[in-house]
N, C-alpha and C. Protein backbone atom coordinates (compact mmCIF):
# COMPACT_ATOMS: atom_id res chain seq x y z
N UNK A 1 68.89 -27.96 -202.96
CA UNK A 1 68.20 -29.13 -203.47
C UNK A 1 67.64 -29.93 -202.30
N UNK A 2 66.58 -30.69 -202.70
CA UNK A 2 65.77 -31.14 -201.52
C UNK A 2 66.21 -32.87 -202.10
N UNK A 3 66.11 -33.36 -200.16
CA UNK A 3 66.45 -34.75 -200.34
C UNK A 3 65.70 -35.60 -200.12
N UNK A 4 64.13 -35.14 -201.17
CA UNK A 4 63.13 -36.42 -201.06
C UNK A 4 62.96 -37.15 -202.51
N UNK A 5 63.07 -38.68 -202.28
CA UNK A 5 62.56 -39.43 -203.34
C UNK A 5 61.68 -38.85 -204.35
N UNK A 6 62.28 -38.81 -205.46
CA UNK A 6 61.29 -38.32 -206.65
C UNK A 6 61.47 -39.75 -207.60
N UNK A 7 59.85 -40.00 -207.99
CA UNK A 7 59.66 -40.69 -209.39
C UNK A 7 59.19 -40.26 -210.25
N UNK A 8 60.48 -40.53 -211.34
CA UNK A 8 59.89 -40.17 -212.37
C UNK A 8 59.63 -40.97 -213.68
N UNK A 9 58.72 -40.39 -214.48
CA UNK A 9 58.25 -41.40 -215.50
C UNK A 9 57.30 -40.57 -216.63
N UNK A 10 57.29 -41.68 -217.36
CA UNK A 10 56.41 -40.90 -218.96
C UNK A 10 55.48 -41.51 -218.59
N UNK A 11 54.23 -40.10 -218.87
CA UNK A 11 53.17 -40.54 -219.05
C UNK A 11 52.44 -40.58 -220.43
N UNK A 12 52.62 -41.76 -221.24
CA UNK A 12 52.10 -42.29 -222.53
C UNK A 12 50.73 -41.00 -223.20
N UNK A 13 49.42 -41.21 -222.28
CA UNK A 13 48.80 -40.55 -222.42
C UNK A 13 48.58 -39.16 -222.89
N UNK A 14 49.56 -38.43 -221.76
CA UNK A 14 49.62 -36.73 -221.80
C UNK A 14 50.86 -36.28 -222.63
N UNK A 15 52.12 -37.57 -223.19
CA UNK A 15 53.04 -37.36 -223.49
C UNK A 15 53.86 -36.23 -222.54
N UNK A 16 54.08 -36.52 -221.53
CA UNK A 16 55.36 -35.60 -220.80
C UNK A 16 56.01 -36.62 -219.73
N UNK A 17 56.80 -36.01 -219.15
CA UNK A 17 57.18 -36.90 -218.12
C UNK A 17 56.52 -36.32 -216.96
N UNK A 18 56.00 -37.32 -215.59
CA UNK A 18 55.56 -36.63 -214.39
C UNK A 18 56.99 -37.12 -213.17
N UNK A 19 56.91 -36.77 -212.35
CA UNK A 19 57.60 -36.24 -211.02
C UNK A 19 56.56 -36.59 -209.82
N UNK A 20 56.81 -37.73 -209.34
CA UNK A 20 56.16 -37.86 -208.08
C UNK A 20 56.69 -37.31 -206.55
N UNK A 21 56.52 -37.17 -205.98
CA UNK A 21 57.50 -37.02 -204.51
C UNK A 21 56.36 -37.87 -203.72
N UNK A 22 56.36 -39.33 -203.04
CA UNK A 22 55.60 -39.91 -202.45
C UNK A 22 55.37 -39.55 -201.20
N UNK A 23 56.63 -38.97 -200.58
CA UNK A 23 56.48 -38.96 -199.14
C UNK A 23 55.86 -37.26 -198.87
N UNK A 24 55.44 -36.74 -199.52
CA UNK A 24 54.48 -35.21 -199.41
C UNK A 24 53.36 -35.70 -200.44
N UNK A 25 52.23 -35.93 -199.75
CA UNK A 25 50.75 -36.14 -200.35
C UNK A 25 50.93 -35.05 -201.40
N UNK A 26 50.63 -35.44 -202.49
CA UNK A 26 49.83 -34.94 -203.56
C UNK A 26 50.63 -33.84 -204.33
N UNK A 27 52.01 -34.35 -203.78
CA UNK A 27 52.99 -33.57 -204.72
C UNK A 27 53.62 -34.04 -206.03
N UNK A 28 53.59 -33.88 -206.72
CA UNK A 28 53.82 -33.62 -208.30
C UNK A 28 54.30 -32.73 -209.23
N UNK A 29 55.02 -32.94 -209.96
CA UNK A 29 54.87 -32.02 -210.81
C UNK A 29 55.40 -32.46 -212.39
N UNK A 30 55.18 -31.84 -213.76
CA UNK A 30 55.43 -32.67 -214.89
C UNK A 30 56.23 -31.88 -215.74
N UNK A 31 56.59 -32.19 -217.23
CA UNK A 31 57.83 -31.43 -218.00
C UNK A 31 57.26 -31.92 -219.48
N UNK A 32 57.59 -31.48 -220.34
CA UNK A 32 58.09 -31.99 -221.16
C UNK A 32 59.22 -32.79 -221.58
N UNK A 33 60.64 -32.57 -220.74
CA UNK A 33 61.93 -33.48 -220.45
C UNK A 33 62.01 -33.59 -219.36
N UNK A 34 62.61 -34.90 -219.05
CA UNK A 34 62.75 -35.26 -217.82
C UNK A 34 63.49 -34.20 -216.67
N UNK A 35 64.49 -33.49 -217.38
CA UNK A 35 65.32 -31.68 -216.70
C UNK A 35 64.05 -31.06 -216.19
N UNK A 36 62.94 -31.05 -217.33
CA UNK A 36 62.20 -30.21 -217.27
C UNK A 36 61.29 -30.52 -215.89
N UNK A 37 60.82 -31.55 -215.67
CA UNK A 37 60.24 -32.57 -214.88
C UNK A 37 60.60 -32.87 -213.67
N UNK A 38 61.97 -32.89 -213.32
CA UNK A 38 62.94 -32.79 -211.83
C UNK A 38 62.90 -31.20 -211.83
N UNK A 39 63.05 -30.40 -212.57
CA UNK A 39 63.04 -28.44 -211.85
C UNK A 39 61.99 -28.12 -211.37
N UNK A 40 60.18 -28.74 -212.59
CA UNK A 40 59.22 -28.39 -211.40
C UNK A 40 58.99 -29.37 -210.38
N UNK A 41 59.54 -30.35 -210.41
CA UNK A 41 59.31 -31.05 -209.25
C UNK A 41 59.86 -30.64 -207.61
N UNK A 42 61.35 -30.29 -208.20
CA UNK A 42 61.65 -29.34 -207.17
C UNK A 42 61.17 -28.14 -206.89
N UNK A 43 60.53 -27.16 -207.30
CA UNK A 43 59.73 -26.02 -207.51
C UNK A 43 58.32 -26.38 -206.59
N UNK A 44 57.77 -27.79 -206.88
CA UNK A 44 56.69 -27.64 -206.38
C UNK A 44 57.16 -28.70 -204.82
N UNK A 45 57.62 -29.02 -204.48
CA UNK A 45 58.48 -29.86 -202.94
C UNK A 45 58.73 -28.33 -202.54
N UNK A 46 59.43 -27.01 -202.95
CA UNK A 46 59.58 -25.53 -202.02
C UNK A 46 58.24 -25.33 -201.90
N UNK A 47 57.46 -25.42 -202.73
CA UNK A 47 55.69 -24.35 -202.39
C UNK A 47 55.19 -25.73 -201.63
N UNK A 48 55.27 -26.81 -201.39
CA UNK A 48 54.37 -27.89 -200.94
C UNK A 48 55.31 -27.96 -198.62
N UNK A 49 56.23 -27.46 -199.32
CA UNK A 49 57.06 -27.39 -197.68
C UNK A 49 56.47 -26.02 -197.08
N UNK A 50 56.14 -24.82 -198.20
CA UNK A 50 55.88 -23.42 -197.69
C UNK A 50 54.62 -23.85 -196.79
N UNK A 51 53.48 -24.06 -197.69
CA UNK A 51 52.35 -24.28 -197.36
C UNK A 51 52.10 -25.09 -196.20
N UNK A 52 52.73 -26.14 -196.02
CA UNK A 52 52.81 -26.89 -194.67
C UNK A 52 53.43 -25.60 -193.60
N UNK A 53 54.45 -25.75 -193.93
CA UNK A 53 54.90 -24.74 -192.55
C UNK A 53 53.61 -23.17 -192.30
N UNK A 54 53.36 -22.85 -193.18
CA UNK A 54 52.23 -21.94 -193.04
C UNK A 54 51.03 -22.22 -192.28
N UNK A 55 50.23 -23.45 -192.63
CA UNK A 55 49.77 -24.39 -191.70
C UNK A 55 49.98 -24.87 -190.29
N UNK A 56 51.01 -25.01 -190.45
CA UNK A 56 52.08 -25.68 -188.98
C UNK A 56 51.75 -27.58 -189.31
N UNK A 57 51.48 -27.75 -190.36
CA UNK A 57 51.16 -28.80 -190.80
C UNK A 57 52.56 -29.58 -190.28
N UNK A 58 52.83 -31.18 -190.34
CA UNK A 58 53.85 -32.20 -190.31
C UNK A 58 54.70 -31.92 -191.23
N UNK A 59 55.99 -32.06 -190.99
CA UNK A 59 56.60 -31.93 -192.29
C UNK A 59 57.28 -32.85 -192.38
N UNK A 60 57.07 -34.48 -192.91
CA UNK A 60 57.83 -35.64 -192.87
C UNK A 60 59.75 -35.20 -193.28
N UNK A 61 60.52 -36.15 -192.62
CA UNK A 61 61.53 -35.68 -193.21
C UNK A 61 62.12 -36.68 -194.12
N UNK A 62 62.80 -36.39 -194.85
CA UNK A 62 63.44 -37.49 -196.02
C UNK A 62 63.82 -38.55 -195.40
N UNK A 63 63.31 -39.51 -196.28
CA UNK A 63 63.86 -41.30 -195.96
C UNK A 63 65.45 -41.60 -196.52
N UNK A 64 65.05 -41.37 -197.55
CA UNK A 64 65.95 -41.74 -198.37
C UNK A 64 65.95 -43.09 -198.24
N UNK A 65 66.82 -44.03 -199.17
CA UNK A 65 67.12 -45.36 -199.18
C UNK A 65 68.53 -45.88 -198.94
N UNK A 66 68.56 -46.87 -198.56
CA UNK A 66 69.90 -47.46 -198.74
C UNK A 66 70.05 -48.82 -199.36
N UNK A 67 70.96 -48.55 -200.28
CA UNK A 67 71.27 -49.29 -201.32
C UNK A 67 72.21 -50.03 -201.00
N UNK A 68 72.21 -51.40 -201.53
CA UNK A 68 73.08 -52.87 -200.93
C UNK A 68 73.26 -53.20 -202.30
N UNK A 69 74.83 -53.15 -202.36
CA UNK A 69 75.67 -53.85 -203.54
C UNK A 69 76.08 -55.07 -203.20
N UNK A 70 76.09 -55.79 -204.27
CA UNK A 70 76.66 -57.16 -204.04
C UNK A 70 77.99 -57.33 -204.38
């Protein structure tokens, strides 16, 4: 499993849910369920890392966040 920020959300319009990954341009991917929606999302973060490294493109590495409880 890969450790980049994914958003996810319904899109009203197309009725499915989409899968953002912000920190890899123009990666996406969508579902019908949100399961469905995080597997290609992860599916498309492996082909969006292939293709960079094939390239020799940047390959940002995960931010991640840190979270502050009160």
């Amino acid at each position: 499993m890969f450790k980049y920020e994914i958003i996810l959300y319904w899109d009203q319009n197309d009725q499915i849910y989409v899968a953002e990954i912000p920190e890899l341009p123009g990666c996406m991917a969508h579902g019908s369920t949100q399961e469905l929606a995080l597997k290609n999302a992860q599916e498309a973060i492996s082909l969006w890392l292939d293709v960079a490294k094939e390239n020799g493109d940047d390959i940002p590495q995960p931010k991640g966040r840190k979270l502050m409880y009160a």
